[in-house]
Each structure stands twice: as C-alpha cells, then as structure tokens.
Protein backbone atom coordinates (compact mmCIF):
# COMPACT_ATOMS: atom_id res chain seq x y z
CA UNK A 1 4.43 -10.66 1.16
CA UNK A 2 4.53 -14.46 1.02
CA UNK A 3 7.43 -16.80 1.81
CA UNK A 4 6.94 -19.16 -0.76
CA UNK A 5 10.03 -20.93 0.70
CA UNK A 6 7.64 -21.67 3.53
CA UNK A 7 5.10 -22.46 1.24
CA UNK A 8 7.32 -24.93 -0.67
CA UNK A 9 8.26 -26.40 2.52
CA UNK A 10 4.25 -27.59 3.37
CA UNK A 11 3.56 -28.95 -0.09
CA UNK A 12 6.61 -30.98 -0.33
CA UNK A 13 5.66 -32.29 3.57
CA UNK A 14 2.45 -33.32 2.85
CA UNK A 15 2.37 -33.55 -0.34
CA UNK A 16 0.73 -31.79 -3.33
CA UNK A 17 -3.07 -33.60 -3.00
CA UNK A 18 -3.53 -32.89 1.06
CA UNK A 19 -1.69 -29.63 0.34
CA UNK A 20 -4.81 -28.34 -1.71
CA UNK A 21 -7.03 -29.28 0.68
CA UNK A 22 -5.18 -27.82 3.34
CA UNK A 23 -5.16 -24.19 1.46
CA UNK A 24 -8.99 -24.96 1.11
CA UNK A 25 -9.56 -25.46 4.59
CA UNK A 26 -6.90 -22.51 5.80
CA UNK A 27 -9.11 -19.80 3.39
CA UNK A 28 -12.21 -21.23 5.03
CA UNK A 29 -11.27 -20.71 8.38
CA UNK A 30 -9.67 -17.51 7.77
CA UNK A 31 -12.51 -15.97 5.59
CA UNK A 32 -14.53 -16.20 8.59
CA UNK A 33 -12.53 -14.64 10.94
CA UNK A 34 -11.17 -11.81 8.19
CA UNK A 35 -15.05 -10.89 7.80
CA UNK A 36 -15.65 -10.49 10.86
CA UNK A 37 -12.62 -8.27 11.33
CA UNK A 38 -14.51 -6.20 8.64
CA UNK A 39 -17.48 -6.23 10.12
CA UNK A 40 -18.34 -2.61 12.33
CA UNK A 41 -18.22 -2.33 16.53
CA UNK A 42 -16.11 -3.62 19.13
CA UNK A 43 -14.17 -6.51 18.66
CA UNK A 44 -15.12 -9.59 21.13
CA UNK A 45 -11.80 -11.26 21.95
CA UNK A 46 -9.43 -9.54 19.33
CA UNK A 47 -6.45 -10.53 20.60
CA UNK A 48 -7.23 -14.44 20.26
CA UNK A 49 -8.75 -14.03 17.16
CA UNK A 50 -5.24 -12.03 15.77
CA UNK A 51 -3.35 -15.09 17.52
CA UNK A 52 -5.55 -17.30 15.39
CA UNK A 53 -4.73 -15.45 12.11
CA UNK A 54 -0.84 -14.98 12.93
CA UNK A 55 -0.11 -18.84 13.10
CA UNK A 56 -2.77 -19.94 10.68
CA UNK A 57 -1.07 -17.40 8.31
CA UNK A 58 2.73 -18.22 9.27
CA UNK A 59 1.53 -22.11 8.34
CA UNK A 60 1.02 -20.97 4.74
CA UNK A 61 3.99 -18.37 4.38
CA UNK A 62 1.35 -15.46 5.01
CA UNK A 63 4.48 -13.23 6.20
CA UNK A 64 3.13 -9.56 6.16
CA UNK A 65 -0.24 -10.61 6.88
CA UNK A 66 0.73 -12.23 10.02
CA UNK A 67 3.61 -9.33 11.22
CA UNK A 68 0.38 -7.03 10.82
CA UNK A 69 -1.57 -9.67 12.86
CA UNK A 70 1.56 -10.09 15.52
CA UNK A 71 1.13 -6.55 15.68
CA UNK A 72 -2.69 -6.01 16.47
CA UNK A 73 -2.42 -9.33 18.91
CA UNK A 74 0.65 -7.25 20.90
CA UNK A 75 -1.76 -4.27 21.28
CA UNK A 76 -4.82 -5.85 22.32
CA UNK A 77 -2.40 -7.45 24.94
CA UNK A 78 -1.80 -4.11 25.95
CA UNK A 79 -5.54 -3.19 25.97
CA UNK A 80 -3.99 -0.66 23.04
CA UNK A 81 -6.84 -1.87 20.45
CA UNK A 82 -6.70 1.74 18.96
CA UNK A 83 -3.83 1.37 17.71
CA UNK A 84 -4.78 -1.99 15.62
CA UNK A 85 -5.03 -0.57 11.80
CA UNK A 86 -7.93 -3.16 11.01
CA UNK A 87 -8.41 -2.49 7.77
CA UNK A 88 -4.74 -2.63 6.42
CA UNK A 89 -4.59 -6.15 7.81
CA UNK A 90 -7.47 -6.93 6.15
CA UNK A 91 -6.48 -5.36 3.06
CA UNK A 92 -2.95 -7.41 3.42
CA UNK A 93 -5.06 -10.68 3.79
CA UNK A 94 -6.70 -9.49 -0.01
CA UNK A 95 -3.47 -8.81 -1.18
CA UNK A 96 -1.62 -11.67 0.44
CA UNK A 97 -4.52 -14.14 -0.57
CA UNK A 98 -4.48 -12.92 -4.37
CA UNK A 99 -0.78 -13.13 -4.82
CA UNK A 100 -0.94 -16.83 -3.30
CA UNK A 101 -4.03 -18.11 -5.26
CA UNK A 102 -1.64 -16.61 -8.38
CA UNK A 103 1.83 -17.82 -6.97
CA UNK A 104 0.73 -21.55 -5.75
CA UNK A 105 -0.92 -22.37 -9.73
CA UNK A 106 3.12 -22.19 -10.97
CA UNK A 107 4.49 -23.70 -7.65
CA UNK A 108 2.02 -27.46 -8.34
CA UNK A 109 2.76 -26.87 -12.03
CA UNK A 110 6.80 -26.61 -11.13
C-alpha cells in the first residue's frame, strides 16, 4: 500500500523538518480534492483531477492509491468514467493515509 522506500527516499532529500511540512501540505491539497471525489454528481474535469492525485500520491509512496488513480485518469481519457470505482479510491486514500500517519511516527523516530 505504501512504498516506504519512496517515502524514505523524500525525508532523507529534504530532510526530516521540511519533510513534515511537506506531508502537511500534500494531505491538505489532497483532502480537498478526495472530498470532492466523495461528494455526489458528475465529476467536472475528472481526469485532471486523478492526474493530480496520481503524482501527488507517487511523491509520498502512495502506491495503490495512485495505480487506482492511474486507473480512473486512463478511463476518463477514454470518456469510460463508468468504469472509475470512486469510492474504492477513496477508501484506498483512508486506508493509505492511516497506514502512513502510523508508518511515518517510527520512520522520524528511526
């Protein structure tokens, strides 16, 4: 679910102070988009909005969240938006989010 290799990788480039604010800022951003993903009715630009979450979540070692994101983004490429399971990529974001918030406390304390 996360590639804490990846994750690792950031802290270690930029260091363990900018590296919490950089987490801070990433769940800020993404929040916003992930509720309006939950939010009912059509979608206004989907596929950039999926773009958006796929690198932002690749940047933090995100890995199933963004293949689900890479996923919906192909589709509504496709005009194929039916076939985007919303809420298991929001649900993935819940899960992925949890298990980093849990995981990242013993990486900085490592």
């Amino acid at each position: 679910m996360i590639d804490w290799s990846r994750v690792a990788e950031l802290r270690e480039e930029i260091g363990a102070e900018d590296f919490s604010e950089v987490v801070e800022i990433f769940l800020e951003e993404v929040e916003g988009e992930i509720d309006a993903l939950r939010g009912d009715g059509v979608q206004n630009d989907l596929e950039g909005k999926l773009h958006f979450l796929k690198g932002s979540a690749l940047n933090l070692g995100f890995k199933e969240f963004s293949d689900l994101c890479q996923t919906g983004e192909t589709a509504a490429a496709a005009g194929q938006t039916e076939k985007i399971d919303l809420p298991a990529t929001v649900a993935s974001f819940d899960r992925s989010k949890t298990e980093f918030l849990s995981g990242v406390e013993r990486l900085s304390v490592a």
